[in-house]
C-alpha atoms as a PDB file:
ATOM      1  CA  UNK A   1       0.000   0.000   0.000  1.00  0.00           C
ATOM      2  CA  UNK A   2       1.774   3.344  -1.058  1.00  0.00           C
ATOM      3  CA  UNK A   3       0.718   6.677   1.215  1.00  0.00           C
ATOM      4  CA  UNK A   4       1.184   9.508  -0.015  1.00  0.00           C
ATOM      5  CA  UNK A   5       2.758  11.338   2.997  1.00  0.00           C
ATOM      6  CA  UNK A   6       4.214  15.204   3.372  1.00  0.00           C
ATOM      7  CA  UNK A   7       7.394  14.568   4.687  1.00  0.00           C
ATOM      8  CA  UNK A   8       7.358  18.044   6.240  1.00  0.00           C
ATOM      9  CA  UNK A   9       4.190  17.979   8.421  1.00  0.00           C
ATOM     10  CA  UNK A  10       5.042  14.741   9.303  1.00  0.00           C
ATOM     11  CA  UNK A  11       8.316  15.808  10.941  1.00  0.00           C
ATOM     12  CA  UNK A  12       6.519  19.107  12.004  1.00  0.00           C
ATOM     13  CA  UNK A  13       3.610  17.269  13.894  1.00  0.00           C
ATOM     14  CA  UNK A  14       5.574  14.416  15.730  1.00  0.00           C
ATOM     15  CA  UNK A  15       6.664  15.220  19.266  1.00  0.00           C
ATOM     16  CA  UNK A  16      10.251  14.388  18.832  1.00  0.00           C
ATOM     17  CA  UNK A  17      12.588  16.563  17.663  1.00  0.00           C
ATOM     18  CA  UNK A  18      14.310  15.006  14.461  1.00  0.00           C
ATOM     19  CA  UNK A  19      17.553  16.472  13.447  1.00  0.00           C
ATOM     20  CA  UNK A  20      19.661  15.892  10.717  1.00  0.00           C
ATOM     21  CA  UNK A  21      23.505  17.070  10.553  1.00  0.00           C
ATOM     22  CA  UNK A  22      26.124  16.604   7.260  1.00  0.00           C
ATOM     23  CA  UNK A  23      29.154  14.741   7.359  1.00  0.00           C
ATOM     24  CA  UNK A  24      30.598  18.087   8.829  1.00  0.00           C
ATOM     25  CA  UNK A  25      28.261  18.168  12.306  1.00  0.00           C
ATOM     26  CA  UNK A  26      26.340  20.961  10.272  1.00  0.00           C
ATOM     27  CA  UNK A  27      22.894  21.151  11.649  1.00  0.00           C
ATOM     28  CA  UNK A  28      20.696  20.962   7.820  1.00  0.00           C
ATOM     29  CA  UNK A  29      17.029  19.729   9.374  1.00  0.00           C
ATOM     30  CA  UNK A  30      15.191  20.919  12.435  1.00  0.00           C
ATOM     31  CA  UNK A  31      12.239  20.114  13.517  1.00  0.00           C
ATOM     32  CA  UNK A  32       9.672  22.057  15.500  1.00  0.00           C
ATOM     33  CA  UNK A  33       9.525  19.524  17.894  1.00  0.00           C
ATOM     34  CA  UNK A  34      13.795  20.552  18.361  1.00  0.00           C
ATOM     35  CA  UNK A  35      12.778  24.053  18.298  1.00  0.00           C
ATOM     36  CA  UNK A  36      10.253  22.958  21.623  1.00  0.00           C
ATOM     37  CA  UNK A  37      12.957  20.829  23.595  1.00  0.00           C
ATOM     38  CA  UNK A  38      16.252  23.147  22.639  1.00  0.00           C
ATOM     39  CA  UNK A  39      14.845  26.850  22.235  1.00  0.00           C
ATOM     40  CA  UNK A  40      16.559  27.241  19.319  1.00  0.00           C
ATOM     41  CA  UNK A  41      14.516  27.934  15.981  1.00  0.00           C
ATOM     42  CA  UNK A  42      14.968  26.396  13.091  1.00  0.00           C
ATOM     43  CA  UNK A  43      16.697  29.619  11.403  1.00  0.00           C
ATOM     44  CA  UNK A  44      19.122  29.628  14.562  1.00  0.00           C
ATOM     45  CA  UNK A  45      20.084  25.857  14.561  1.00  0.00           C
ATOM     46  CA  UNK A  46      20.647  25.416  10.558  1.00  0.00           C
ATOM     47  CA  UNK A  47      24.040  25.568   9.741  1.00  0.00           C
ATOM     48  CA  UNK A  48      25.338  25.615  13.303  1.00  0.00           C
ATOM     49  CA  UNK A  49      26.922  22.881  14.686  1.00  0.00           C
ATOM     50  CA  UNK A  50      25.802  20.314  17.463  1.00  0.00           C
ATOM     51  CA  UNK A  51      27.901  21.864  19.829  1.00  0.00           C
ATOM     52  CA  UNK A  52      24.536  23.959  19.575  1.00  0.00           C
ATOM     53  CA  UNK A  53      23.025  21.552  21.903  1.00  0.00           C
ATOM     54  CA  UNK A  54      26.223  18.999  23.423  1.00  0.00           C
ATOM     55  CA  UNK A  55      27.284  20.596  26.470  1.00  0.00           C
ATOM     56  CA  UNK A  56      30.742  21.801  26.858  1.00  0.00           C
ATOM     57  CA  UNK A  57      32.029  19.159  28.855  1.00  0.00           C
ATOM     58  CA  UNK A  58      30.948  16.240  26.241  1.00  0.00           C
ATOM     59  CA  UNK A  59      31.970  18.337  23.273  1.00  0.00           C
ATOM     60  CA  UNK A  60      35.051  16.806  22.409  1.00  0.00           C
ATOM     61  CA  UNK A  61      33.815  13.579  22.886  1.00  0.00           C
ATOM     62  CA  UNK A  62      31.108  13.884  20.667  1.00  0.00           C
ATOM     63  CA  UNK A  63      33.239  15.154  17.877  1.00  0.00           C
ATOM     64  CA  UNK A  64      35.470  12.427  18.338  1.00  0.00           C
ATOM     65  CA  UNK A  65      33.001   9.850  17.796  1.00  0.00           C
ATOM     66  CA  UNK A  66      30.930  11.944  15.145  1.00  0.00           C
ATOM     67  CA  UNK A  67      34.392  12.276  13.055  1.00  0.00           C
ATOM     68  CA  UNK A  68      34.940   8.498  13.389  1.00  0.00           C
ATOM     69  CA  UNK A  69      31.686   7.681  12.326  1.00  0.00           C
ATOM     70  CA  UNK A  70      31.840   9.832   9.223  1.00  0.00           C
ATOM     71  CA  UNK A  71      35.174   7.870   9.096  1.00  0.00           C
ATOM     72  CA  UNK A  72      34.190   4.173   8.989  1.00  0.00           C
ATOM     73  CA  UNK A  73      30.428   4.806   8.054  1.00  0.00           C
ATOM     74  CA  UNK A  74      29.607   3.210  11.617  1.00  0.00           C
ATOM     75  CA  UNK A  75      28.377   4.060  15.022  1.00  0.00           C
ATOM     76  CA  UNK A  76      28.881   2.142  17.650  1.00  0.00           C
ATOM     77  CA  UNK A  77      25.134   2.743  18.753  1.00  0.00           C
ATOM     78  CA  UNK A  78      23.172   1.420  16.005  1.00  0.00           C
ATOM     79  CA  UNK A  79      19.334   0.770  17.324  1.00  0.00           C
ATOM     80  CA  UNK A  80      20.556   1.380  20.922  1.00  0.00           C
ATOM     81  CA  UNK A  81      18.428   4.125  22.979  1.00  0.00           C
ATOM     82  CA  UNK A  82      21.060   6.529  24.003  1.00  0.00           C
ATOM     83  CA  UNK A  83      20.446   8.754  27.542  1.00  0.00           C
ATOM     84  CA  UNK A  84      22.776  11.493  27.696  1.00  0.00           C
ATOM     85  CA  UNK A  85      22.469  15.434  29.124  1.00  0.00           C
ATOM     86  CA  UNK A  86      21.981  18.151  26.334  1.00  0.00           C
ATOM     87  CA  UNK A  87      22.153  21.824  26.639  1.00  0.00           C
ATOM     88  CA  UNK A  88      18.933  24.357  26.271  1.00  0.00           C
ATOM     89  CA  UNK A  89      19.413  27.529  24.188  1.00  0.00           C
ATOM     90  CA  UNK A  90      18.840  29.457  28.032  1.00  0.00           C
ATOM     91  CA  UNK A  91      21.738  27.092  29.229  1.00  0.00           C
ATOM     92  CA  UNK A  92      19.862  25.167  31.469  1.00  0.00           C
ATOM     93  CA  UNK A  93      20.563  20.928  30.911  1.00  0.00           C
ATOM     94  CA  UNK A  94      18.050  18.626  29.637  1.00  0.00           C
ATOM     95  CA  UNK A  95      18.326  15.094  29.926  1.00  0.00           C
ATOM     96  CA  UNK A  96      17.653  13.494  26.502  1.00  0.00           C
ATOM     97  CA  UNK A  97      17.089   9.708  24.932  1.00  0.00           C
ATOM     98  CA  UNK A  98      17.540   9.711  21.422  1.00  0.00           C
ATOM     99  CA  UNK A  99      18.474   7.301  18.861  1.00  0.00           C
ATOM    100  CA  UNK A 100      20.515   7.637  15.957  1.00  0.00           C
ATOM    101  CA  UNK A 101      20.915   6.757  12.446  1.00  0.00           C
ATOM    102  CA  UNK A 102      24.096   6.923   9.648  1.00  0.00           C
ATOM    103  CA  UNK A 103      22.857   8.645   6.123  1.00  0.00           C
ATOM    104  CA  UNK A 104      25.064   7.380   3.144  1.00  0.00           C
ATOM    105  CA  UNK A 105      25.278   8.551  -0.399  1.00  0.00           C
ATOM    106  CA  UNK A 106      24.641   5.956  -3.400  1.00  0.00           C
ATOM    107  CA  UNK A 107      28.199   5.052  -3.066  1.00  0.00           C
ATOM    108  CA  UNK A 108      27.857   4.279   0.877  1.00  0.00           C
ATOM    109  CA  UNK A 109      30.459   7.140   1.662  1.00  0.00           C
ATOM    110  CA  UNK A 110      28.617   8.492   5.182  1.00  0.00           C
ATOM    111  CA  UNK A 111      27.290  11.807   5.090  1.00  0.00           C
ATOM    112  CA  UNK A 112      25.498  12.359   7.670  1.00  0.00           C
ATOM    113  CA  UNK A 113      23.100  11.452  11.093  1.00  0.00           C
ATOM    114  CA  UNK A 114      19.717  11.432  11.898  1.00  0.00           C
ATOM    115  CA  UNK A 115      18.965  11.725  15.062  1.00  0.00           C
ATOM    116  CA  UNK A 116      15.662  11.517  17.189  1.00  0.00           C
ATOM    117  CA  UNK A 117      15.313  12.938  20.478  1.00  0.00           C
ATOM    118  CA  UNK A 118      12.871  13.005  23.392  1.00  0.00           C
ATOM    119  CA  UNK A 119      13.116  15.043  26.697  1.00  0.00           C
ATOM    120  CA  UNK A 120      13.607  12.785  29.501  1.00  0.00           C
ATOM    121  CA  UNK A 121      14.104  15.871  31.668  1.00  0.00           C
ATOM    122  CA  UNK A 122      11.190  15.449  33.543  1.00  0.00           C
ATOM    123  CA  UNK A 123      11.209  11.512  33.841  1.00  0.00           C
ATOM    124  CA  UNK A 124      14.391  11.430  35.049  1.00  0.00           C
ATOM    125  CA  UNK A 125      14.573  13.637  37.960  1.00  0.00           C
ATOM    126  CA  UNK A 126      11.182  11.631  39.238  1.00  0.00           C
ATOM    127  CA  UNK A 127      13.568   8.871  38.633  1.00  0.00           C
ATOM    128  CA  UNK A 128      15.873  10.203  40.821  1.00  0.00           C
ATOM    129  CA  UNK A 129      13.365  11.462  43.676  1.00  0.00           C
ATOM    130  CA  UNK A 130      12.262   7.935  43.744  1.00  0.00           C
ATOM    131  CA  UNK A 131      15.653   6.420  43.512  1.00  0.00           C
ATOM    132  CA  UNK A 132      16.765   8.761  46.628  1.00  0.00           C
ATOM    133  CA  UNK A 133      13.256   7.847  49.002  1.00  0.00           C
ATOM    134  CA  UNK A 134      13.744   4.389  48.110  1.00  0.00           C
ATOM    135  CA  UNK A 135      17.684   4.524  49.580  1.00  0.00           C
ATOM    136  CA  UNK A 136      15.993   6.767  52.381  1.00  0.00           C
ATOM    137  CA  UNK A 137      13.674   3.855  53.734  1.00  0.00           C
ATOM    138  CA  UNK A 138      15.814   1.132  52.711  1.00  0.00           C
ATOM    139  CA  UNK A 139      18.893   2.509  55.148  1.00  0.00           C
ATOM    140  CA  UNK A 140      16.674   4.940  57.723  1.00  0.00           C
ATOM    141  CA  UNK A 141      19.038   7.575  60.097  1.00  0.00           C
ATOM    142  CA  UNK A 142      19.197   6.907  63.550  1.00  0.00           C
END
Protein backbone atom coordinates (compact mmCIF):
# COMPACT_ATOMS: atom_id res chain seq x y z
CA UNK A 1 0.00 0.00 0.00
CA UNK A 2 1.77 3.34 -1.06
CA UNK A 3 0.72 6.68 1.22
CA UNK A 4 1.18 9.51 -0.02
CA UNK A 5 2.76 11.34 3.00
CA UNK A 6 4.21 15.20 3.37
CA UNK A 7 7.39 14.57 4.69
CA UNK A 8 7.36 18.04 6.24
CA UNK A 9 4.19 17.98 8.42
CA UNK A 10 5.04 14.74 9.30
CA UNK A 11 8.32 15.81 10.94
CA UNK A 12 6.52 19.11 12.00
CA UNK A 13 3.61 17.27 13.89
CA UNK A 14 5.57 14.42 15.73
CA UNK A 15 6.66 15.22 19.27
CA UNK A 16 10.25 14.39 18.83
CA UNK A 17 12.59 16.56 17.66
CA UNK A 18 14.31 15.01 14.46
CA UNK A 19 17.55 16.47 13.45
CA UNK A 20 19.66 15.89 10.72
CA UNK A 21 23.51 17.07 10.55
CA UNK A 22 26.12 16.60 7.26
CA UNK A 23 29.15 14.74 7.36
CA UNK A 24 30.60 18.09 8.83
CA UNK A 25 28.26 18.17 12.31
CA UNK A 26 26.34 20.96 10.27
CA UNK A 27 22.89 21.15 11.65
CA UNK A 28 20.70 20.96 7.82
CA UNK A 29 17.03 19.73 9.37
CA UNK A 30 15.19 20.92 12.43
CA UNK A 31 12.24 20.11 13.52
CA UNK A 32 9.67 22.06 15.50
CA UNK A 33 9.53 19.52 17.89
CA UNK A 34 13.80 20.55 18.36
CA UNK A 35 12.78 24.05 18.30
CA UNK A 36 10.25 22.96 21.62
CA UNK A 37 12.96 20.83 23.60
CA UNK A 38 16.25 23.15 22.64
CA UNK A 39 14.84 26.85 22.24
CA UNK A 40 16.56 27.24 19.32
CA UNK A 41 14.52 27.93 15.98
CA UNK A 42 14.97 26.40 13.09
CA UNK A 43 16.70 29.62 11.40
CA UNK A 44 19.12 29.63 14.56
CA UNK A 45 20.08 25.86 14.56
CA UNK A 46 20.65 25.42 10.56
CA UNK A 47 24.04 25.57 9.74
CA UNK A 48 25.34 25.62 13.30
CA UNK A 49 26.92 22.88 14.69
CA UNK A 50 25.80 20.31 17.46
CA UNK A 51 27.90 21.86 19.83
CA UNK A 52 24.54 23.96 19.58
CA UNK A 53 23.02 21.55 21.90
CA UNK A 54 26.22 19.00 23.42
CA UNK A 55 27.28 20.60 26.47
CA UNK A 56 30.74 21.80 26.86
CA UNK A 57 32.03 19.16 28.85
CA UNK A 58 30.95 16.24 26.24
CA UNK A 59 31.97 18.34 23.27
CA UNK A 60 35.05 16.81 22.41
CA UNK A 61 33.81 13.58 22.89
CA UNK A 62 31.11 13.88 20.67
CA UNK A 63 33.24 15.15 17.88
CA UNK A 64 35.47 12.43 18.34
CA UNK A 65 33.00 9.85 17.80
CA UNK A 66 30.93 11.94 15.15
CA UNK A 67 34.39 12.28 13.05
CA UNK A 68 34.94 8.50 13.39
CA UNK A 69 31.69 7.68 12.33
CA UNK A 70 31.84 9.83 9.22
CA UNK A 71 35.17 7.87 9.10
CA UNK A 72 34.19 4.17 8.99
CA UNK A 73 30.43 4.81 8.05
CA UNK A 74 29.61 3.21 11.62
CA UNK A 75 28.38 4.06 15.02
CA UNK A 76 28.88 2.14 17.65
CA UNK A 77 25.13 2.74 18.75
CA UNK A 78 23.17 1.42 16.01
CA UNK A 79 19.33 0.77 17.32
CA UNK A 80 20.56 1.38 20.92
CA UNK A 81 18.43 4.13 22.98
CA UNK A 82 21.06 6.53 24.00
CA UNK A 83 20.45 8.75 27.54
CA UNK A 84 22.78 11.49 27.70
CA UNK A 85 22.47 15.43 29.12
CA UNK A 86 21.98 18.15 26.33
CA UNK A 87 22.15 21.82 26.64
CA UNK A 88 18.93 24.36 26.27
CA UNK A 89 19.41 27.53 24.19
CA UNK A 90 18.84 29.46 28.03
CA UNK A 91 21.74 27.09 29.23
CA UNK A 92 19.86 25.17 31.47
CA UNK A 93 20.56 20.93 30.91
CA UNK A 94 18.05 18.63 29.64
CA UNK A 95 18.33 15.09 29.93
CA UNK A 96 17.65 13.49 26.50
CA UNK A 97 17.09 9.71 24.93
CA UNK A 98 17.54 9.71 21.42
CA UNK A 99 18.47 7.30 18.86
CA UNK A 100 20.52 7.64 15.96
CA UNK A 101 20.92 6.76 12.45
CA UNK A 102 24.10 6.92 9.65
CA UNK A 103 22.86 8.65 6.12
CA UNK A 104 25.06 7.38 3.14
CA UNK A 105 25.28 8.55 -0.40
CA UNK A 106 24.64 5.96 -3.40
CA UNK A 107 28.20 5.05 -3.07
CA UNK A 108 27.86 4.28 0.88
CA UNK A 109 30.46 7.14 1.66
CA UNK A 110 28.62 8.49 5.18
CA UNK A 111 27.29 11.81 5.09
CA UNK A 112 25.50 12.36 7.67
CA UNK A 113 23.10 11.45 11.09
CA UNK A 114 19.72 11.43 11.90
CA UNK A 115 18.97 11.72 15.06
CA UNK A 116 15.66 11.52 17.19
CA UNK A 117 15.31 12.94 20.48
CA UNK A 118 12.87 13.00 23.39
CA UNK A 119 13.12 15.04 26.70
CA UNK A 120 13.61 12.79 29.50
CA UNK A 121 14.10 15.87 31.67
CA UNK A 122 11.19 15.45 33.54
CA UNK A 123 11.21 11.51 33.84
CA UNK A 124 14.39 11.43 35.05
CA UNK A 125 14.57 13.64 37.96
CA UNK A 126 11.18 11.63 39.24
CA UNK A 127 13.57 8.87 38.63
CA UNK A 128 15.87 10.20 40.82
CA UNK A 129 13.36 11.46 43.68
CA UNK A 130 12.26 7.93 43.74
CA UNK A 131 15.65 6.42 43.51
CA UNK A 132 16.76 8.76 46.63
CA UNK A 133 13.26 7.85 49.00
CA UNK A 134 13.74 4.39 48.11
CA UNK A 135 17.68 4.52 49.58
CA UNK A 136 15.99 6.77 52.38
CA UNK A 137 13.67 3.85 53.73
CA UNK A 138 15.81 1.13 52.71
CA UNK A 139 18.89 2.51 55.15
CA UNK A 140 16.67 4.94 57.72
CA UNK A 141 19.04 7.58 60.10
CA UNK A 142 19.20 6.91 63.55
Amino acid sequence: MKTNVNLNQLLDCIGDAVIVSDAKEKIVLWNSAATRIFGYSEDEALGNTLDLIVPERQRQRHSEGYSNSMATGTTRYGTSLLKVPARHKDGHTLSIAFTVGMLFDENHKATGVTAVIRDETERFAEERTLKKRLADLENPQP
